[in-house]
Structure formats: structure tokens, C-alpha cells
N, C-alpha and C. Protein backbone atom coordinates (compact mmCIF):
# COMPACT_ATOMS: atom_id res chain seq x y z
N UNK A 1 137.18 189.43 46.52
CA UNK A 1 136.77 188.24 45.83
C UNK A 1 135.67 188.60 44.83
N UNK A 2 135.98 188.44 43.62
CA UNK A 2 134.96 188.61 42.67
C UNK A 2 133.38 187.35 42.81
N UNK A 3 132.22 188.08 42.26
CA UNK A 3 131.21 187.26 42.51
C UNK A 3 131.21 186.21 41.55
N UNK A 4 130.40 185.28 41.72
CA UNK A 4 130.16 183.92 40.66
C UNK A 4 128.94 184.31 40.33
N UNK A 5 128.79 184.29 38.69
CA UNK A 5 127.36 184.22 38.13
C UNK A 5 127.01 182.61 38.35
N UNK A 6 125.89 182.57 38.42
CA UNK A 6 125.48 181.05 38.87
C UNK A 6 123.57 181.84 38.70
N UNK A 7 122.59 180.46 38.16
CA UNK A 7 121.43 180.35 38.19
C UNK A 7 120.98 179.87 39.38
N UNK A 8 119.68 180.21 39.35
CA UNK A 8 118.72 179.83 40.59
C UNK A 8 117.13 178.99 39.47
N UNK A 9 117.30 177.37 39.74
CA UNK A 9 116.41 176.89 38.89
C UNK A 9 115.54 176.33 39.60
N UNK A 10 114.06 176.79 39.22
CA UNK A 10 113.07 175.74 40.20
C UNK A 10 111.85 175.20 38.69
N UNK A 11 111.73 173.91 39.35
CA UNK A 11 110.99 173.04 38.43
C UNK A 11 110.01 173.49 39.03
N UNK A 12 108.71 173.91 37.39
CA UNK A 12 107.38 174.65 37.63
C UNK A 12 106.39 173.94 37.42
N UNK A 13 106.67 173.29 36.61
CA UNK A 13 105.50 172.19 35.81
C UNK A 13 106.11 170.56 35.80
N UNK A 14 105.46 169.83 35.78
CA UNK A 14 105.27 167.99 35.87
C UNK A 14 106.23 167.57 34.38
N UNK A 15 107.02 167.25 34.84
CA UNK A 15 107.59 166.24 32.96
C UNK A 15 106.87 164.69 33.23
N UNK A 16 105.59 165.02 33.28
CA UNK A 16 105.01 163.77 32.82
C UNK A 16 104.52 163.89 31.29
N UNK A 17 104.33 163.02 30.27
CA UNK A 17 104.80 163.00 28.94
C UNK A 17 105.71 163.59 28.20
N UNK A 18 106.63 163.97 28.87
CA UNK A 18 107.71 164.47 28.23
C UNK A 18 108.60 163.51 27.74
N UNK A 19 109.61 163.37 27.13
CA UNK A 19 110.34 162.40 26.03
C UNK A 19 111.35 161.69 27.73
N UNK A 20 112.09 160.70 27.32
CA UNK A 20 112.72 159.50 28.26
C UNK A 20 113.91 160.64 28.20
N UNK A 21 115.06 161.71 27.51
CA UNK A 21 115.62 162.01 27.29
C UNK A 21 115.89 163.38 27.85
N UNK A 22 114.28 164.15 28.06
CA UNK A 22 114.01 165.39 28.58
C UNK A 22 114.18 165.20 30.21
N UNK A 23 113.29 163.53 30.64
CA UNK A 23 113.05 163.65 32.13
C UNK A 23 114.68 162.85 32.55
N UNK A 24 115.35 162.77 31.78
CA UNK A 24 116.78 162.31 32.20
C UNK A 24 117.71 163.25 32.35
N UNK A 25 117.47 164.24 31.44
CA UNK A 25 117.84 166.26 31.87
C UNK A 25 117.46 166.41 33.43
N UNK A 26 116.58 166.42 33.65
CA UNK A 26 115.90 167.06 34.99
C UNK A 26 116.46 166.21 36.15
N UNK A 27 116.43 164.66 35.82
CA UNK A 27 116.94 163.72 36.85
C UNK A 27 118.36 164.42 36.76
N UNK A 28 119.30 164.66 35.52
CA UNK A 28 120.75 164.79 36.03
C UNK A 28 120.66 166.39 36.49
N UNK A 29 119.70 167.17 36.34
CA UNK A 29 119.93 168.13 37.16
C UNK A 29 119.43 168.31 38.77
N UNK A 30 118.72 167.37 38.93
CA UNK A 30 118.44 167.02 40.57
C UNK A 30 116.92 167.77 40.70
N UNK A 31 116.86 167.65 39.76
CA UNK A 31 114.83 168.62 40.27
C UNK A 31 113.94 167.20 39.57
N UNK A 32 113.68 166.24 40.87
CA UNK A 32 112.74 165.61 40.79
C UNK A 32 111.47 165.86 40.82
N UNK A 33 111.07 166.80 41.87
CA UNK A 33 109.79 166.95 41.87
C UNK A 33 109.56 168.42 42.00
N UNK A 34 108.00 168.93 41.80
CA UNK A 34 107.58 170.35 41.07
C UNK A 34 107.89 171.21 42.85
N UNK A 35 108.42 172.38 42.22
CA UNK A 35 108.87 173.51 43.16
C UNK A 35 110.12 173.20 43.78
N UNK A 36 110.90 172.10 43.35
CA UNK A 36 112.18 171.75 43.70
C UNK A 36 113.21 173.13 42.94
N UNK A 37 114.15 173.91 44.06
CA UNK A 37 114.75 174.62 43.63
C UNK A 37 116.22 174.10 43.82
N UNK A 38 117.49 174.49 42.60
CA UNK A 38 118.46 173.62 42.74
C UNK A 38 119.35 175.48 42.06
N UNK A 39 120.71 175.76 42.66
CA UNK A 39 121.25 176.34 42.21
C UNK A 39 122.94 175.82 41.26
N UNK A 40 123.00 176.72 40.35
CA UNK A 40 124.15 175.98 39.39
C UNK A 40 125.02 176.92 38.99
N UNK A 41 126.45 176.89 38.89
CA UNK A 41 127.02 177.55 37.83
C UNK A 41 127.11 177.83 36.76
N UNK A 42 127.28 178.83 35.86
CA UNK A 42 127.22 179.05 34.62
C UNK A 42 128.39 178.91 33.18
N UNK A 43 127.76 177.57 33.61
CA UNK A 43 129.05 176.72 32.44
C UNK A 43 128.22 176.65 31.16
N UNK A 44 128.93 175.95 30.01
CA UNK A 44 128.31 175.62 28.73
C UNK A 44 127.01 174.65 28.63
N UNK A 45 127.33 173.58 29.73
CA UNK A 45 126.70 172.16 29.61
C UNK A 45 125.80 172.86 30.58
N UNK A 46 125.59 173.44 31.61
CA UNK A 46 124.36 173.54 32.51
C UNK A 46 123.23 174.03 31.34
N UNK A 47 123.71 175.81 30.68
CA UNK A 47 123.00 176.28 29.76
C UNK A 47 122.36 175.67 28.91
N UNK A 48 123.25 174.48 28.24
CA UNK A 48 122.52 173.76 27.16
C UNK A 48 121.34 172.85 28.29
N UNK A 49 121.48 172.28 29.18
CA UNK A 49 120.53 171.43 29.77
C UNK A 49 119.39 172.07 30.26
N UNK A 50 119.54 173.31 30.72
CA UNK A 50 118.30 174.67 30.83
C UNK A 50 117.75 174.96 29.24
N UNK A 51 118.57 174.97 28.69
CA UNK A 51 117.99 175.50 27.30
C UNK A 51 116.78 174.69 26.83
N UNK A 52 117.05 173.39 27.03
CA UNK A 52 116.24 172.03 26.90
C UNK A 52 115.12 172.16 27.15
N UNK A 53 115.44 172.43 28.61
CA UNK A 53 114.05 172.17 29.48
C UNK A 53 113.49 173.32 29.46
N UNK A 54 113.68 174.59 29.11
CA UNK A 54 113.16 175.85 29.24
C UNK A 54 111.56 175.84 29.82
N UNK A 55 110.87 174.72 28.86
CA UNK A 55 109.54 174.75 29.44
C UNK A 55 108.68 174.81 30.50
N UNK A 56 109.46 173.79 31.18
CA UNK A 56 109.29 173.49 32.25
C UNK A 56 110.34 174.14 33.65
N UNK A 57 110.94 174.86 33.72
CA UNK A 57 111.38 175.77 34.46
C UNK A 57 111.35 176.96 34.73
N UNK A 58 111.99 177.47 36.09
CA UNK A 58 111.47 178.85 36.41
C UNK A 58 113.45 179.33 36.57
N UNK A 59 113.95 179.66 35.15
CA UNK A 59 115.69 179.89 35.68
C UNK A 59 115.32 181.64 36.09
N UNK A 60 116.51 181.87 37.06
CA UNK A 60 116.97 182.87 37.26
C UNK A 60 118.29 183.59 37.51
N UNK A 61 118.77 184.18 36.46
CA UNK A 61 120.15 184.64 36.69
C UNK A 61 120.73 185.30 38.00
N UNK A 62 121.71 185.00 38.93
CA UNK A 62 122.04 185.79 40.04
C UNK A 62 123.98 185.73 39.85
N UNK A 63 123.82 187.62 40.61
CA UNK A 63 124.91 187.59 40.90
C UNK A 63 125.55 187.35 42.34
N UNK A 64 126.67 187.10 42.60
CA UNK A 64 127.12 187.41 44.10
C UNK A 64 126.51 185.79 44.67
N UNK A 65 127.66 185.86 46.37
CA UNK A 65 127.57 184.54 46.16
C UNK A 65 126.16 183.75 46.31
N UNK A 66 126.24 182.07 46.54
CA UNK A 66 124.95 181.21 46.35
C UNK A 66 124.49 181.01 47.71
N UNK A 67 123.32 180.97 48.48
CA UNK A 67 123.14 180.40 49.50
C UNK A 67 123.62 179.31 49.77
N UNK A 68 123.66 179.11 50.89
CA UNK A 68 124.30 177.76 51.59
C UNK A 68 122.77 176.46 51.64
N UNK A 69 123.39 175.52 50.98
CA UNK A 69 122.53 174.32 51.31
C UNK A 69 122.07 174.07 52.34
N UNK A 70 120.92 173.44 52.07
CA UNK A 70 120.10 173.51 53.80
C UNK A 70 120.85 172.25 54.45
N UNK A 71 121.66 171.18 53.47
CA UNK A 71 122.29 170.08 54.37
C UNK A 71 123.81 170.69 54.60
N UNK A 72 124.34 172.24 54.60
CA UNK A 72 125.50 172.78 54.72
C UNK A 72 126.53 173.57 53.45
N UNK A 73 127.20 173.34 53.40
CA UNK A 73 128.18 174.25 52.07
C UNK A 73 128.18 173.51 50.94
N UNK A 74 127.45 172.51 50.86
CA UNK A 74 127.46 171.51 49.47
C UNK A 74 126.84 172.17 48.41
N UNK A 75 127.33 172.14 47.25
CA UNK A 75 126.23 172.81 45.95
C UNK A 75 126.15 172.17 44.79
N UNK A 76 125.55 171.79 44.49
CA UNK A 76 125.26 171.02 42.65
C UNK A 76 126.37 171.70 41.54
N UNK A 77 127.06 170.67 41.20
CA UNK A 77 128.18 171.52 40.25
C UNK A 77 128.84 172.26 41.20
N UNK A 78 129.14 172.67 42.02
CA UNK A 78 130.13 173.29 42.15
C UNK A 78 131.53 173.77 42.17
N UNK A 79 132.31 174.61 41.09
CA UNK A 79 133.04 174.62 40.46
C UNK A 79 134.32 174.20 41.30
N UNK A 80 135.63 173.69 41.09
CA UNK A 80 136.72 172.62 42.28
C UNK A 80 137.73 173.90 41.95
């Protein structure tokens, strides 16, 4: 089985004054609050929504597979 590239993203800093548009990025990527780590696949639309927020995140590229959710095998995006 070949590996999945997929990111490892944790929110570093507060989107307080940040634009209604930026903190609606972060809400649809599920990192409400600071040190929230969320892992994703590496599609077009994730990249562009990291690209966004660059500021305020800590991304990290990984290969091989994703840890398992602490509520079980569920993952954000995960590809069907």
C-alpha cells in the first residue's frame, strides 16, 4: 500500500482581529482554538486554505500513514 501525503496543522496564534473571512478558514478547517492540531490530505482546496492562513499556523508535511483520532478512525477530509 502506497503512503498518503497528508499535513499535520496546529493553530499557533489567536485570529482575533483577523478579517470575518480568514476566521471562517480556520472554523471550516476545525482549529478553533490555539494548539488545536487537525490532520488533512493534500488536495488543491486544503493548500489554498493553509496558504491563507499561513500566519497563523504551524503546517507540517508528513509522509506514511495519519494517526488515528483520539475519538477512533475518523479524519478531517478524509479522502472516500
Amino acid at each position: 500500500m502506497a503512503a498518503t501525503k497528508h499535513f499535520r496543522v496546529k493553530l499557533s496564534r489567536s485570529a482575533a482581529g483577523w478579517s470575518k473571512s480568514q476566521r471562517a478558514t480556520l472554523e471550516s478547517l476545525g482549529l478553533t482554538h490555539m494548539g488545536k492540531t487537525a490532520y488533512f490530505n493534500d488536495t488543491p482546496a486544503i493548500r489554498g486554505m493553509l496558504f491563507k492562513m499561513v500566519h497563523v499556523l504551524e503546517v507540517t508535511p508528513v509522509d506514511g500513514p495519519r494517526p488515528a483520532d483520539k475519538r477512533g478512525q475518523r479524519f478531517l477530509h478524509a479522502a472516500k
